[in-house]
Every structure is written in C-alpha cells, then in structure tokens.
Protein backbone atom coordinates (compact mmCIF):
# COMPACT_ATOMS: atom_id res chain seq x y z
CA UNK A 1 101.89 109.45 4.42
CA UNK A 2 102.31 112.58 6.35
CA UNK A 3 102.95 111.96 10.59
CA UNK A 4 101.96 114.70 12.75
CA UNK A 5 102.98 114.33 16.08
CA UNK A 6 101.89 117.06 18.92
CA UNK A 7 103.71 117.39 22.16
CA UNK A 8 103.58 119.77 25.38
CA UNK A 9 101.06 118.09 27.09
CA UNK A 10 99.59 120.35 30.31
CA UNK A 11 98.13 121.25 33.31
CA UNK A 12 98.10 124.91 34.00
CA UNK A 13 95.96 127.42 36.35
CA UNK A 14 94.52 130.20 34.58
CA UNK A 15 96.56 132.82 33.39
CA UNK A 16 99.78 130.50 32.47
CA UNK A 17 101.19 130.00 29.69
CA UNK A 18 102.46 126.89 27.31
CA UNK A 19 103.79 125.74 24.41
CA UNK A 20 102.83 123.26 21.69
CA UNK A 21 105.48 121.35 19.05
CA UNK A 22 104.06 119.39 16.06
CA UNK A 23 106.82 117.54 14.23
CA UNK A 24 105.92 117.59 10.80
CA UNK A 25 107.32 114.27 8.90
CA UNK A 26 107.69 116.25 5.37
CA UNK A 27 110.49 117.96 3.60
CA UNK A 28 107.53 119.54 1.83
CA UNK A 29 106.77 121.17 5.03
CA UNK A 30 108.29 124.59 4.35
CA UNK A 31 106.11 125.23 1.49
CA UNK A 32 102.79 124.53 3.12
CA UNK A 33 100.16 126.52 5.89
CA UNK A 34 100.04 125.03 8.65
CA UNK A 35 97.61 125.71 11.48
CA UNK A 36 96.31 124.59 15.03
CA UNK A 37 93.18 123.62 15.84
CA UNK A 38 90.72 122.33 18.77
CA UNK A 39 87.28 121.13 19.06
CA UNK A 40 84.75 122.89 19.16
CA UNK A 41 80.28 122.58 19.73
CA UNK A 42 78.86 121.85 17.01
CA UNK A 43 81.72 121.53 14.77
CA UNK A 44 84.21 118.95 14.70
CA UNK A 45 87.53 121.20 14.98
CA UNK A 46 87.96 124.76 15.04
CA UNK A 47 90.78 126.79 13.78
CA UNK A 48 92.95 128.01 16.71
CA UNK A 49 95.86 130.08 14.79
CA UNK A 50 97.93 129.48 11.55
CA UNK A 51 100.90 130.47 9.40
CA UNK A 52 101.69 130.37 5.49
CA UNK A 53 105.24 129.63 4.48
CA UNK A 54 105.66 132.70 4.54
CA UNK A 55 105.02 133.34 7.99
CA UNK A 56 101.56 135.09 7.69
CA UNK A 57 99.37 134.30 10.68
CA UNK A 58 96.05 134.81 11.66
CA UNK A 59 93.90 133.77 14.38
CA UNK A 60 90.76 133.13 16.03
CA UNK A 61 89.13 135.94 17.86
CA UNK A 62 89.02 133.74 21.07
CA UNK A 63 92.48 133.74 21.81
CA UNK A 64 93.92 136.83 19.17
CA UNK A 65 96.81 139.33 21.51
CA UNK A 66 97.10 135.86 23.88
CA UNK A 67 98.43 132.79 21.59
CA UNK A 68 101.36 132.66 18.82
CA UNK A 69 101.85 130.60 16.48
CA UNK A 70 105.48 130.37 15.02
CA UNK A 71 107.58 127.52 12.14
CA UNK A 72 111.08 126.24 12.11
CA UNK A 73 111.26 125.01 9.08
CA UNK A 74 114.94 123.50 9.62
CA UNK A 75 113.03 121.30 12.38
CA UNK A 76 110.04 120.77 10.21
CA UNK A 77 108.08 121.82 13.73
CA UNK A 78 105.37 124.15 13.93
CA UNK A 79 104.58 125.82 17.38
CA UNK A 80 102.07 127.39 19.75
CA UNK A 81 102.62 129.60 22.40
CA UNK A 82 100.00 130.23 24.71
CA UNK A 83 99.77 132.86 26.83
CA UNK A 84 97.42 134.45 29.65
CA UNK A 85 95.56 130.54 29.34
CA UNK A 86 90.98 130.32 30.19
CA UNK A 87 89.49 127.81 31.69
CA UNK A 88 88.04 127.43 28.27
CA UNK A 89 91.17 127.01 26.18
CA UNK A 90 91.19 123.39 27.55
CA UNK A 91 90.68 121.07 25.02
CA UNK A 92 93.17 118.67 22.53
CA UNK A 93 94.89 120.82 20.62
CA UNK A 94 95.94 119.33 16.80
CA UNK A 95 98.57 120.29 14.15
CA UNK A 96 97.40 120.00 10.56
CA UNK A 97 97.73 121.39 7.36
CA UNK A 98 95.58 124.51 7.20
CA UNK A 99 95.39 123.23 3.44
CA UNK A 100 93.68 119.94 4.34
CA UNK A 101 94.50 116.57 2.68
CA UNK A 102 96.59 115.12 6.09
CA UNK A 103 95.63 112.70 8.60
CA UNK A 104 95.39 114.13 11.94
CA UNK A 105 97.75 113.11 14.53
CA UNK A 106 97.06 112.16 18.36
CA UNK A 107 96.79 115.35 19.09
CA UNK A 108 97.72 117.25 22.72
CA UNK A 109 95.87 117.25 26.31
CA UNK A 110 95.60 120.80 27.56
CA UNK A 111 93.95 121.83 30.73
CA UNK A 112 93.78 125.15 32.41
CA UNK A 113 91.81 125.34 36.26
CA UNK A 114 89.88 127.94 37.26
C-alpha cells in the first residue's frame, strides 16, 4: 500500500510564504500525476495544484501566479511552494495521486493570520 506522508507544518501572517513535502513510498512514483489538495464547502477536497510525470502543472484559479508545485523524482517527494499566503489558504493541505486509487495520508496544518 502506497504511504503518503506531508510535512511543513505552519503558521504564517499573510503574505508569507511556505513549503510543503509529501514523501511518496513508490518507485512507481515517477510515472504517476500527482497533485495537492485541501478542503473545501461543499466538497470533500479540492484540487490545489498538480504535475504529470512529465512535469505539466496546472492549478486552481484561487491561488494560480502565487503557489508552485514541483517533483523530485530521485526523492520520490512532491512539493508546494506557497507564496504571497490569504487568510483563506488555511486549511490541511494533502498529497495524493491526481489519478486516484491511494489512501490519503495525515495530511498538513497550514494557517495564515490576517
């Protein structure tokens, strides 16, 4: 079974920055999309940013010119840098599969004050 594991963990005033790492526990990891994702009303997650294997990306409209999402695939770790951070990017942020099938890890605390 995949293990997801999401680090960086923050407090931050508004307009800071900080970066995510999900360890990805798969050689297989190179070869699939990968995205980030938080919740969001009405929905259970929402899809924050992600990359093909190939190192396409695409993101949400909520946070598109401010976050970037980046792979090493020699450390099987998928990242996200945030940048110019809202009040209303707080939320747990989760690393999953943008093709679906994995469990979902603990996921990571992020909080930005006003």
């Amino acid at each position: 079974q995949v293990r997801l594991v999401e680090s960086g963990v923050g407090l931050v005033q508004a307009g800071g920055s900080l970066r995510l790492s999900c360890a990805v526990s798969t050689a297989i990891f190179r070869l699939i999309p990968m995205g980030w994702y938080r919740p969001a009303p009405g929905r259970q997650r929402e899809s924050v940013a992600t990359i093909t294997g190939g190192g396409t990306t695409t993101y949400a409209d909520s946070v598109k010119g401010r976050f970037t999402v980046s792979r090493d695939k020699a450390k099987n770790t998928v990242y996200l840098s945030m940048n110019s951070l809202k009040p209303e990017d707080t939320a747990v942020y989760y690393c999953n599969s943008a093709a679906g099938g994995w469990a979902w890890g603990q996921g990571t605390q992020v909080t930005v004050s006003s």
